[in-house]
Every structure is written in structure tokens, then in C-alpha cells.
PDB file of N, CA and C in Angstrom:
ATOM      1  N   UNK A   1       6.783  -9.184 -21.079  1.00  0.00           N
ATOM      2  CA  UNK A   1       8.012  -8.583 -21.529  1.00  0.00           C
ATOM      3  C   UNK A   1       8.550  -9.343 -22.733  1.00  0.00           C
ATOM      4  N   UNK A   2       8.361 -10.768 -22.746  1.00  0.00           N
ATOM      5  CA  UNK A   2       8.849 -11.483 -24.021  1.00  0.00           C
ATOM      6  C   UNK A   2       8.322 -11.265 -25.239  1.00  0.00           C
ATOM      7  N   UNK A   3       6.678 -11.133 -24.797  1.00  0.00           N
ATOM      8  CA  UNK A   3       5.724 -10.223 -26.293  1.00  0.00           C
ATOM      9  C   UNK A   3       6.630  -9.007 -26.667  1.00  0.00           C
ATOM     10  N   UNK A   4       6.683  -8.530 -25.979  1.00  0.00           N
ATOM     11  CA  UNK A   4       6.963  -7.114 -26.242  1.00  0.00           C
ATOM     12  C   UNK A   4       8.617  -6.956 -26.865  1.00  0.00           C
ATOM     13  N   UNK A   5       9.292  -7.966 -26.743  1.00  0.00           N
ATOM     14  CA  UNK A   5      11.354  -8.102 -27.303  1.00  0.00           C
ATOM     15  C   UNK A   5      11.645  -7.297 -25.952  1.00  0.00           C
ATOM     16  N   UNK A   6      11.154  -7.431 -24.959  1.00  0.00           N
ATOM     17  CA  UNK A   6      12.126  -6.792 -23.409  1.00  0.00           C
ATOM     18  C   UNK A   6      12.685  -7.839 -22.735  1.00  0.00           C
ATOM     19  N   UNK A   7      12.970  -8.677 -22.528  1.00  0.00           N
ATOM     20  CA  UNK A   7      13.463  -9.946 -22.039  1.00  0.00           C
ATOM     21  C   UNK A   7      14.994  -9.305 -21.696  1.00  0.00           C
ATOM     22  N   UNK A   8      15.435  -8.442 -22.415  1.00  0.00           N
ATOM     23  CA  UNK A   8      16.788  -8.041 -21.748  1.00  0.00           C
ATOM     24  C   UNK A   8      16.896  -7.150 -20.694  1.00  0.00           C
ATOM     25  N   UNK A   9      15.682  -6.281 -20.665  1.00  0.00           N
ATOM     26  CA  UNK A   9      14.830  -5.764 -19.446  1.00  0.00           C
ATOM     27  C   UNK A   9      14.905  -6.379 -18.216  1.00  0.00           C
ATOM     28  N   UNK A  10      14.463  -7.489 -18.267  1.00  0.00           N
ATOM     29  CA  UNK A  10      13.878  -8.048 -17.305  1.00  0.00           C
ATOM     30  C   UNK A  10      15.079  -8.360 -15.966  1.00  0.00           C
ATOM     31  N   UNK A  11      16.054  -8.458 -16.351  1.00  0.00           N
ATOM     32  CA  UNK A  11      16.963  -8.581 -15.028  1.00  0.00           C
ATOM     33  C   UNK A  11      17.127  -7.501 -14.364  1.00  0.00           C
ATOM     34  N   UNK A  12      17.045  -6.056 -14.810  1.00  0.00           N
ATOM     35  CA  UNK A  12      17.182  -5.338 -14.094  1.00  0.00           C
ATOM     36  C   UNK A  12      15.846  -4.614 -12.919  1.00  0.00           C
ATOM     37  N   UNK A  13      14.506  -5.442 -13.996  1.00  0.00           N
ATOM     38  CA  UNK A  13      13.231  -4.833 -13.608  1.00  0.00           C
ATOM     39  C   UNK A  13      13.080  -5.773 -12.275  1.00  0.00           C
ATOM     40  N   UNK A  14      13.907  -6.789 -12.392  1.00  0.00           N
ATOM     41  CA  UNK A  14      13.938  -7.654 -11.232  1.00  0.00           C
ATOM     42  C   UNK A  14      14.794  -6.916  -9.962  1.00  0.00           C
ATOM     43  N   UNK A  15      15.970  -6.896 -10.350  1.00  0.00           N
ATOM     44  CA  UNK A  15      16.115  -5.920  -9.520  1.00  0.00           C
ATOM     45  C   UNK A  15      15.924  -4.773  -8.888  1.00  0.00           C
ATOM     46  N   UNK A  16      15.069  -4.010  -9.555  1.00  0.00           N
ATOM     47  CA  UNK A  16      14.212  -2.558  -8.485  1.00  0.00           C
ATOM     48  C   UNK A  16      12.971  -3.369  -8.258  1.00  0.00           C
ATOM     49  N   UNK A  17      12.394  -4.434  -8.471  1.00  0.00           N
ATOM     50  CA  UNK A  17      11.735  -5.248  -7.759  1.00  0.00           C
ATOM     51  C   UNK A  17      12.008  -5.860  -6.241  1.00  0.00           C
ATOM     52  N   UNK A  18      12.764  -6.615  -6.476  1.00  0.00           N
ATOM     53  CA  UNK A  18      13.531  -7.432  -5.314  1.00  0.00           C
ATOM     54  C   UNK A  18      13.637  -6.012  -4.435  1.00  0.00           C
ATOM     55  N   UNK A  19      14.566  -4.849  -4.907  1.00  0.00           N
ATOM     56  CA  UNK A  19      14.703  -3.616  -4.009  1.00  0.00           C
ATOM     57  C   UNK A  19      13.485  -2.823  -3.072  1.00  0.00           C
ATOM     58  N   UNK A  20      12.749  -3.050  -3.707  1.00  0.00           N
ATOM     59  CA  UNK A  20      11.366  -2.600  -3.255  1.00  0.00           C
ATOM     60  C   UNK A  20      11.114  -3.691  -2.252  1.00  0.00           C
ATOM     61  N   UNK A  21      10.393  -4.413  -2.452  1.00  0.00           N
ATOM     62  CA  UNK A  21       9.927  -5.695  -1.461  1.00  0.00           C
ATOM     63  C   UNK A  21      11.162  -5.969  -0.355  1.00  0.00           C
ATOM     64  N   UNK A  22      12.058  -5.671  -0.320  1.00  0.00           N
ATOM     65  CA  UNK A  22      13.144  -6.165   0.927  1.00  0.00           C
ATOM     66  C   UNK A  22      13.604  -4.726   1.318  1.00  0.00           C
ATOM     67  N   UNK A  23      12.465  -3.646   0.870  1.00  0.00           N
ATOM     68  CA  UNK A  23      12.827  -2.202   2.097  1.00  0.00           C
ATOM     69  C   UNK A  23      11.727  -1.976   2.927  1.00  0.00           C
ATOM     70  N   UNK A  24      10.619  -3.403   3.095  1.00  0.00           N
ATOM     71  CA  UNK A  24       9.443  -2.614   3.629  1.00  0.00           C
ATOM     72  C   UNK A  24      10.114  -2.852   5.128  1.00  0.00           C
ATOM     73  N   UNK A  25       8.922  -2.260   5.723  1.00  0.00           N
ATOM     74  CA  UNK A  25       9.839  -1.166   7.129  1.00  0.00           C
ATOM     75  C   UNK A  25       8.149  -0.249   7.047  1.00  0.00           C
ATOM     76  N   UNK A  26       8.480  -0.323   8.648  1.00  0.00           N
ATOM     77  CA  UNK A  26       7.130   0.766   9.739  1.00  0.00           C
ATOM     78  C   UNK A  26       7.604   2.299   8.853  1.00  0.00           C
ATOM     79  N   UNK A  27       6.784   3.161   8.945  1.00  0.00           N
ATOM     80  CA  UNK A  27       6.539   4.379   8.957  1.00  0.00           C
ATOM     81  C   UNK A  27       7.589   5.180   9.815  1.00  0.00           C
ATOM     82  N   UNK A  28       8.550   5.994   9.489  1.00  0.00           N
ATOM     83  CA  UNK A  28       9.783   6.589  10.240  1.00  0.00           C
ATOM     84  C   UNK A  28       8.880   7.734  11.213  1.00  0.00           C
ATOM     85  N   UNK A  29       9.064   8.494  12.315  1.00  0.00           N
ATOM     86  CA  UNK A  29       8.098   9.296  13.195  1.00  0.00           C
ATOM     87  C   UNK A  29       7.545  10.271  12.783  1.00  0.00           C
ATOM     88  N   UNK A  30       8.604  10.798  11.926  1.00  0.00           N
ATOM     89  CA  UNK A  30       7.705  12.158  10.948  1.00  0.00           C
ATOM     90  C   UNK A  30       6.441  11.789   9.954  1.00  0.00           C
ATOM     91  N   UNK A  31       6.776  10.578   9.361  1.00  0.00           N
ATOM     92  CA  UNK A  31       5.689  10.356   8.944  1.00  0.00           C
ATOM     93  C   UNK A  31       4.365   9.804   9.309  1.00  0.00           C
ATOM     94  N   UNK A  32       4.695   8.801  10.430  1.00  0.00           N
ATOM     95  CA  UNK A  32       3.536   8.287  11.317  1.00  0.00           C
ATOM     96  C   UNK A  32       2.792   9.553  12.374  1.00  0.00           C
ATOM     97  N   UNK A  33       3.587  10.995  12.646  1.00  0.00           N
ATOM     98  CA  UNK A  33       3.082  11.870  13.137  1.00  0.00           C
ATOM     99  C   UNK A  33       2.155  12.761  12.288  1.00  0.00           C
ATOM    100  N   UNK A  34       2.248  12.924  10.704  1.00  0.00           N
ATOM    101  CA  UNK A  34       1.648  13.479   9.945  1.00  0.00           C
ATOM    102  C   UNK A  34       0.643  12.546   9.639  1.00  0.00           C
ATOM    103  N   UNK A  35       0.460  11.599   9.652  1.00  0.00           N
ATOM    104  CA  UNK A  35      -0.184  10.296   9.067  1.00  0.00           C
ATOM    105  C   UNK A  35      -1.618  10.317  10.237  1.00  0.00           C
ATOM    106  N   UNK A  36      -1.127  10.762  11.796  1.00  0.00           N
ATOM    107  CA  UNK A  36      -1.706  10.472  12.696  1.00  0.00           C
ATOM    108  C   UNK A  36      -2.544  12.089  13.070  1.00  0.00           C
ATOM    109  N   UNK A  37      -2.243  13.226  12.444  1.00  0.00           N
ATOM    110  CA  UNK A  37      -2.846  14.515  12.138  1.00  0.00           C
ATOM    111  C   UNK A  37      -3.867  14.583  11.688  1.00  0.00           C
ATOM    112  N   UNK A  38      -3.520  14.135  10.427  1.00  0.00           N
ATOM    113  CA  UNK A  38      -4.534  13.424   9.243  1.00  0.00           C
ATOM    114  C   UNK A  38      -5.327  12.885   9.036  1.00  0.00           C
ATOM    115  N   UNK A  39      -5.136  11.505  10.192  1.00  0.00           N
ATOM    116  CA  UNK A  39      -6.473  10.949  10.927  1.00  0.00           C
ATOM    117  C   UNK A  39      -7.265  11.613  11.558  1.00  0.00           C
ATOM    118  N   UNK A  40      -6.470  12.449  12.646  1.00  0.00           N
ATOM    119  CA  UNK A  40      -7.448  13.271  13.731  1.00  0.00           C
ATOM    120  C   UNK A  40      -8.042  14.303  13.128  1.00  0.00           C
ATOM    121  N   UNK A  41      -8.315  14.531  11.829  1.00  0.00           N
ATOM    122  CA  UNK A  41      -9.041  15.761  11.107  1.00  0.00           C
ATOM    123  C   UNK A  41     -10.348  14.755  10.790  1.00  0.00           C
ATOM    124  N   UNK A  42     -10.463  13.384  10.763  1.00  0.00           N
ATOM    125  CA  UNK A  42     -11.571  12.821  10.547  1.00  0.00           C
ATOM    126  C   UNK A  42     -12.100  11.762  11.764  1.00  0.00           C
ATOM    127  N   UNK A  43     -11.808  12.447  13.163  1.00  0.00           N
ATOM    128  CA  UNK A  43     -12.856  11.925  14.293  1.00  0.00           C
ATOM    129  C   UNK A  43     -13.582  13.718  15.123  1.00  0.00           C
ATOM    130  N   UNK A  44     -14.275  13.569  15.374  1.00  0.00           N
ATOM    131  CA  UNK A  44     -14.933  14.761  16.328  1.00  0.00           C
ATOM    132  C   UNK A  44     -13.800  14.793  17.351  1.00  0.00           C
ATOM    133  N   UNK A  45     -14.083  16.080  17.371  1.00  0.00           N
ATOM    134  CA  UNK A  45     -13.189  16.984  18.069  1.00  0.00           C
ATOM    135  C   UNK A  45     -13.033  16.409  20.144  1.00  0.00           C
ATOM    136  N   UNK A  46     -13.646  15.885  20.516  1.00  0.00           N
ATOM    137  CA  UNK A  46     -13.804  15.419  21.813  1.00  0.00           C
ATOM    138  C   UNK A  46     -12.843  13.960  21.502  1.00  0.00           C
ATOM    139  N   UNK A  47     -12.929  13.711  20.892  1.00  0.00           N
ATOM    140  CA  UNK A  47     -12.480  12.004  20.339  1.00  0.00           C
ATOM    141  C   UNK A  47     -11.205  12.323  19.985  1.00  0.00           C
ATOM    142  N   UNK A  48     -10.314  10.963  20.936  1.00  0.00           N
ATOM    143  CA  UNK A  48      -8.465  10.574  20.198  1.00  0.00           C
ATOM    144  C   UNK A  48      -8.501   9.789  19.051  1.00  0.00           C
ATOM    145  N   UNK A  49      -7.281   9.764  18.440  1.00  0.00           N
ATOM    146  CA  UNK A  49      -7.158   8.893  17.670  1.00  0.00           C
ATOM    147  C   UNK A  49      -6.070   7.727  18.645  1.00  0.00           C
ATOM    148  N   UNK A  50      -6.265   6.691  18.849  1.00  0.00           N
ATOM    149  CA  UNK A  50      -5.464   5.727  18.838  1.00  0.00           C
ATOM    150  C   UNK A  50      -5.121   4.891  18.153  1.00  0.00           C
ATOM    151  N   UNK A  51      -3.600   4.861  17.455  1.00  0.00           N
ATOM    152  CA  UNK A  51      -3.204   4.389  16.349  1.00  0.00           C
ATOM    153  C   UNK A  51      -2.453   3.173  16.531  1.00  0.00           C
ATOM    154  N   UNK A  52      -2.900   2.479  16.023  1.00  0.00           N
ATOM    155  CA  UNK A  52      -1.621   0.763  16.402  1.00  0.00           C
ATOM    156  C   UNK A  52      -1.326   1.126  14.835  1.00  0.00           C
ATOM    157  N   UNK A  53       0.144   0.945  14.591  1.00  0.00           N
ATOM    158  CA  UNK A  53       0.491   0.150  13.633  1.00  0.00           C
ATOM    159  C   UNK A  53       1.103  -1.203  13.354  1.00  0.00           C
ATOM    160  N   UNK A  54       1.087  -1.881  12.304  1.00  0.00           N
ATOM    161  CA  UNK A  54       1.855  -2.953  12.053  1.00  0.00           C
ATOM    162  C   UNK A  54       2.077  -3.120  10.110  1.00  0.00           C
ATOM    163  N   UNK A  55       3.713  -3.992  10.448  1.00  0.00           N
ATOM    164  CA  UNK A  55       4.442  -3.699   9.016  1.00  0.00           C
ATOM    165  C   UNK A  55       3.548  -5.146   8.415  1.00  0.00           C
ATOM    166  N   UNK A  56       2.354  -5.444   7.361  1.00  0.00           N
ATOM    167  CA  UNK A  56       2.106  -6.783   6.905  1.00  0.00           C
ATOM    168  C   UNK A  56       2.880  -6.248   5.113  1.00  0.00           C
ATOM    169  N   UNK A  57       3.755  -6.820   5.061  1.00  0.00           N
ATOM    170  CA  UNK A  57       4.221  -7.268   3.861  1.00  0.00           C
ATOM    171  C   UNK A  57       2.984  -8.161   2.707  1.00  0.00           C
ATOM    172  N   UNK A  58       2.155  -8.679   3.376  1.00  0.00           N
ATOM    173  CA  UNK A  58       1.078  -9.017   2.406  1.00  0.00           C
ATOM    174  C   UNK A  58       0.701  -7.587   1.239  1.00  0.00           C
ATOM    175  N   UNK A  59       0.494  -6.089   1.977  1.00  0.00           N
ATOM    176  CA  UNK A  59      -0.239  -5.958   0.874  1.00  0.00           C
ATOM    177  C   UNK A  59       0.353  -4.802   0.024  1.00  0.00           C
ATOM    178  N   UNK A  60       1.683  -5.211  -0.020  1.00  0.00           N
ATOM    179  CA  UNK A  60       2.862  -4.701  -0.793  1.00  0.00           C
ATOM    180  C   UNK A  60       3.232  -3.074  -0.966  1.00  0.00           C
ATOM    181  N   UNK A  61       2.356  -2.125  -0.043  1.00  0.00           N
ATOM    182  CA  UNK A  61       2.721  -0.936  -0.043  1.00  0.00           C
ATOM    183  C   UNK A  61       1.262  -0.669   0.474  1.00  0.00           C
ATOM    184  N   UNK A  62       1.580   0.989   0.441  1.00  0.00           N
ATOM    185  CA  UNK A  62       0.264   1.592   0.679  1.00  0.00           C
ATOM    186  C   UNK A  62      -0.178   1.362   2.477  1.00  0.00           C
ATOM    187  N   UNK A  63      -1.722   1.399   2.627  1.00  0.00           N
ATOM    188  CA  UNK A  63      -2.244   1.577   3.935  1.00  0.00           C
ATOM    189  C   UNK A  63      -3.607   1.175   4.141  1.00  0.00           C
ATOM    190  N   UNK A  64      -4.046  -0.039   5.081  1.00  0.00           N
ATOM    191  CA  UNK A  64      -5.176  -0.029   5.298  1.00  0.00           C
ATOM    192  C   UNK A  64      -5.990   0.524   6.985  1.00  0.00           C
ATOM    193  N   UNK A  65      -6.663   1.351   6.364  1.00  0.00           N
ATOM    194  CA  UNK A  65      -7.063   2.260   7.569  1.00  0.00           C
ATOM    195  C   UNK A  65      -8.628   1.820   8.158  1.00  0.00           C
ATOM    196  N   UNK A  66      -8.739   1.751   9.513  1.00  0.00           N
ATOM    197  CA  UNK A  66     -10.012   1.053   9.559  1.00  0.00           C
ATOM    198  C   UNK A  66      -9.888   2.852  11.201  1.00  0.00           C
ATOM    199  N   UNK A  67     -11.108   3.181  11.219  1.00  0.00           N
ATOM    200  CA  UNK A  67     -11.689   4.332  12.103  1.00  0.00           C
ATOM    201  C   UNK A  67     -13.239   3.790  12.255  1.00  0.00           C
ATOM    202  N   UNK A  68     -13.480   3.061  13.647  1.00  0.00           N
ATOM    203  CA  UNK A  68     -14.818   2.693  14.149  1.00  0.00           C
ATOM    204  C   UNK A  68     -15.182   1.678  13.195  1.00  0.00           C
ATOM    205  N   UNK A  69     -16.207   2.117  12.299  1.00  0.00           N
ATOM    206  CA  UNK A  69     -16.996   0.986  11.280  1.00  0.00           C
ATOM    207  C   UNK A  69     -16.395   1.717  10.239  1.00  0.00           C
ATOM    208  N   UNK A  70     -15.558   2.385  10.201  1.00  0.00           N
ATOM    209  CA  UNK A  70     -14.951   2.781   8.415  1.00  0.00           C
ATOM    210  C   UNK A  70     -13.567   2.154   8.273  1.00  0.00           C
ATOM    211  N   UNK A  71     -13.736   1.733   6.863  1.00  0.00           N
ATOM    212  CA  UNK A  71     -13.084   0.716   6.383  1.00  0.00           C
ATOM    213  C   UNK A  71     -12.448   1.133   4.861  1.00  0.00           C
ATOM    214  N   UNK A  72     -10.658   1.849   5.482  1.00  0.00           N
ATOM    215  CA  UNK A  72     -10.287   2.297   3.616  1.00  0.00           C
ATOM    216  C   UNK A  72      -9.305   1.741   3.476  1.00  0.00           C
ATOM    217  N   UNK A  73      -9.056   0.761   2.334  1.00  0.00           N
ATOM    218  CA  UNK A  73      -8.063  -0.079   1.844  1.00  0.00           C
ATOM    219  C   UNK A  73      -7.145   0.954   0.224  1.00  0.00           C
ATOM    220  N   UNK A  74      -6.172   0.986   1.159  1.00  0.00           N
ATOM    221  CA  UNK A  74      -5.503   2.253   0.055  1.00  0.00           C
ATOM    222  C   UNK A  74      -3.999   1.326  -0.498  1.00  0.00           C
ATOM    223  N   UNK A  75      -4.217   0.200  -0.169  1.00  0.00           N
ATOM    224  CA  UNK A  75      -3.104  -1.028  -0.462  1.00  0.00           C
ATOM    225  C   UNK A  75      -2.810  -1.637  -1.622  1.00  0.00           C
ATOM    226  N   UNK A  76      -1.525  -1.535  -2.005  1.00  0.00           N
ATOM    227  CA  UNK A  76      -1.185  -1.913  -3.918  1.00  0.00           C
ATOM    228  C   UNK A  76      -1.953  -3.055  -4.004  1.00  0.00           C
ATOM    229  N   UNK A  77      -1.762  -4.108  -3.096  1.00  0.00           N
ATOM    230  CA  UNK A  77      -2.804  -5.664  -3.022  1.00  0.00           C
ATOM    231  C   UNK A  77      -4.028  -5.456  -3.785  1.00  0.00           C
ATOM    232  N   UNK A  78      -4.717  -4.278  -2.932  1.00  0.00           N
ATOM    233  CA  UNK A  78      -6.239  -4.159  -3.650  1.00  0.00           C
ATOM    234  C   UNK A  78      -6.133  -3.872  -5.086  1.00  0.00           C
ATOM    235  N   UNK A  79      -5.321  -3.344  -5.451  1.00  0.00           N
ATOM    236  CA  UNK A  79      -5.193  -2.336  -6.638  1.00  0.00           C
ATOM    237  C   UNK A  79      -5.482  -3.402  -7.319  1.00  0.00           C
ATOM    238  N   UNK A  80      -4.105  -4.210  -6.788  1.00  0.00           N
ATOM    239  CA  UNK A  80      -3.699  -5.185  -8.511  1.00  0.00           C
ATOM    240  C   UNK A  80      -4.628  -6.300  -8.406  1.00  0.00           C
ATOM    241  N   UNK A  81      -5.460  -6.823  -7.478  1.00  0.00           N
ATOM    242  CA  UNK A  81      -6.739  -7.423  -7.289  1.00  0.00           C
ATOM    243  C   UNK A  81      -8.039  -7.034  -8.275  1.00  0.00           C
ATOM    244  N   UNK A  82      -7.779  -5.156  -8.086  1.00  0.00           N
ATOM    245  CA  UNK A  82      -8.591  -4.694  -8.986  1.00  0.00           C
ATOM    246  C   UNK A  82      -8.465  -4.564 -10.824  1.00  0.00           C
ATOM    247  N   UNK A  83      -7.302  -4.366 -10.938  1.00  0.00           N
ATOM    248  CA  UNK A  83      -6.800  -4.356 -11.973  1.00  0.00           C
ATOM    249  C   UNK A  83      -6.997  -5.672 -12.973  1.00  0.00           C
ATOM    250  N   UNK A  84      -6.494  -6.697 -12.197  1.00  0.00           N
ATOM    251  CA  UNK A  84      -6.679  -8.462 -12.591  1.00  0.00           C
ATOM    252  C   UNK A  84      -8.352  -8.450 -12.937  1.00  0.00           C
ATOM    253  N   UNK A  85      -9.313  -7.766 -12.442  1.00  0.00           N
ATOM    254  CA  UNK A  85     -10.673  -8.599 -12.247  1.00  0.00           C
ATOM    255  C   UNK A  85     -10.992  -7.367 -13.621  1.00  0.00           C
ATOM    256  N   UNK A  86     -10.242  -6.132 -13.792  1.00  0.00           N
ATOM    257  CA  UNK A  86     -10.718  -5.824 -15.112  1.00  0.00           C
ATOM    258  C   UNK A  86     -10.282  -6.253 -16.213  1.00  0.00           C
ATOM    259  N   UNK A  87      -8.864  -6.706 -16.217  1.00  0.00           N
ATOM    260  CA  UNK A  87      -8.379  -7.646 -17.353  1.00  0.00           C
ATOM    261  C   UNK A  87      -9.026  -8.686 -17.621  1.00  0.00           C
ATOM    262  N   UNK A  88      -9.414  -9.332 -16.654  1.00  0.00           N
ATOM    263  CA  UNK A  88     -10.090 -10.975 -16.620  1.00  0.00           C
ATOM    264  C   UNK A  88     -11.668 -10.410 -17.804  1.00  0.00           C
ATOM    265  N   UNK A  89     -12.433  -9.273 -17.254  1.00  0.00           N
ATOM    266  CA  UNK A  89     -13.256  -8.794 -18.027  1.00  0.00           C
ATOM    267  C   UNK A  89     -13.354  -8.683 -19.240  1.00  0.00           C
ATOM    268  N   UNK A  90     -12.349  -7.909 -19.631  1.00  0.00           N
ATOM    269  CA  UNK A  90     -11.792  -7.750 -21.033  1.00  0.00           C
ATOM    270  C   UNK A  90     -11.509  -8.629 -21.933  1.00  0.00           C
ATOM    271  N   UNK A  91     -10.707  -9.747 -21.418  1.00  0.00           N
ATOM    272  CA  UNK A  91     -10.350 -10.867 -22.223  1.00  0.00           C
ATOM    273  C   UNK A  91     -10.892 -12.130 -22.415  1.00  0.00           C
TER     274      UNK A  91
END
């Protein structure tokens, strides 16, 4: 932001920052019921889904979904993990 002359930016970008990170919070029922639909469209039809959730603030939004041996990381964490290792490339 200082490259760029935004530095006067920056207090407020802090603040819908800070706002974000101190609303995480479980899934409200409507959404953990659609969430849990959604799943059950990808096990066979004889088969439940049993869903644990838990709130980890580690990986700053998003969802990591694990079904038997499948494994989908849909979590901002990964993103910006991913993002960093293409910058690092680049530069």
C-alpha cells in the first residue's frame, strides 16, 4: 500500500479486516442443512452423511471437506499458500 501512495487506506482496510476475522462463527442451520444436502448428492444412495463440524480460525474462511479417502480443501489458507508459492515463482 505504501508503493502504491495508499497508506491513508490502510486504517480503514484494517478495519474490515479486524471485522472479518472477529465474526468467524459455525455455520447458522440453514446453512449447515444445505451444506449437508450437498454432501449427500456425493455418497451412494444406501450411505449417510455424518457431519461433525468445527469453527478452526486457522484457515481464515472457506471449508475443508474430507468424505472417506476424499480430501477438498476449499480454505482462503490454501489459497493464499497458493498464491505466495506463485509470487515466490515470479520474482
Amino acid at each position: 500500500m505504501a508503493e502504491n501512495g495508499r497508506l491513508k487506506s490502510l486504517t480503514p482496510v484494517l478495519d474490515c479486516f479486524n471485522g472479518i476475522m472477529s465474526s468467524i462463527r459455525a455455520l447458522d442451520a440453514p446453512t449447515l442443512a444445505e451444506f449437508e444436502k450437498t454432501l449427500k448428492s456425493f455418497v451412494k444412495k444406501n450411505e449417510k452423511v455424518l457431519l461433525e463440524t468445527t469453527v478452526d480460525p486457522s484457515i481464515i474462511g472457506g471449508a475443508i471437506i474430507t468424505i472417506g479417502d476424499k480430501y477438498v480443501d476449499m480454505s482462503i489458507s490454501s489459497k493464499i499458500k497458493a498464491y505466495n508459492s506463485v509470487l515466490r515463482e515470479i520474482v
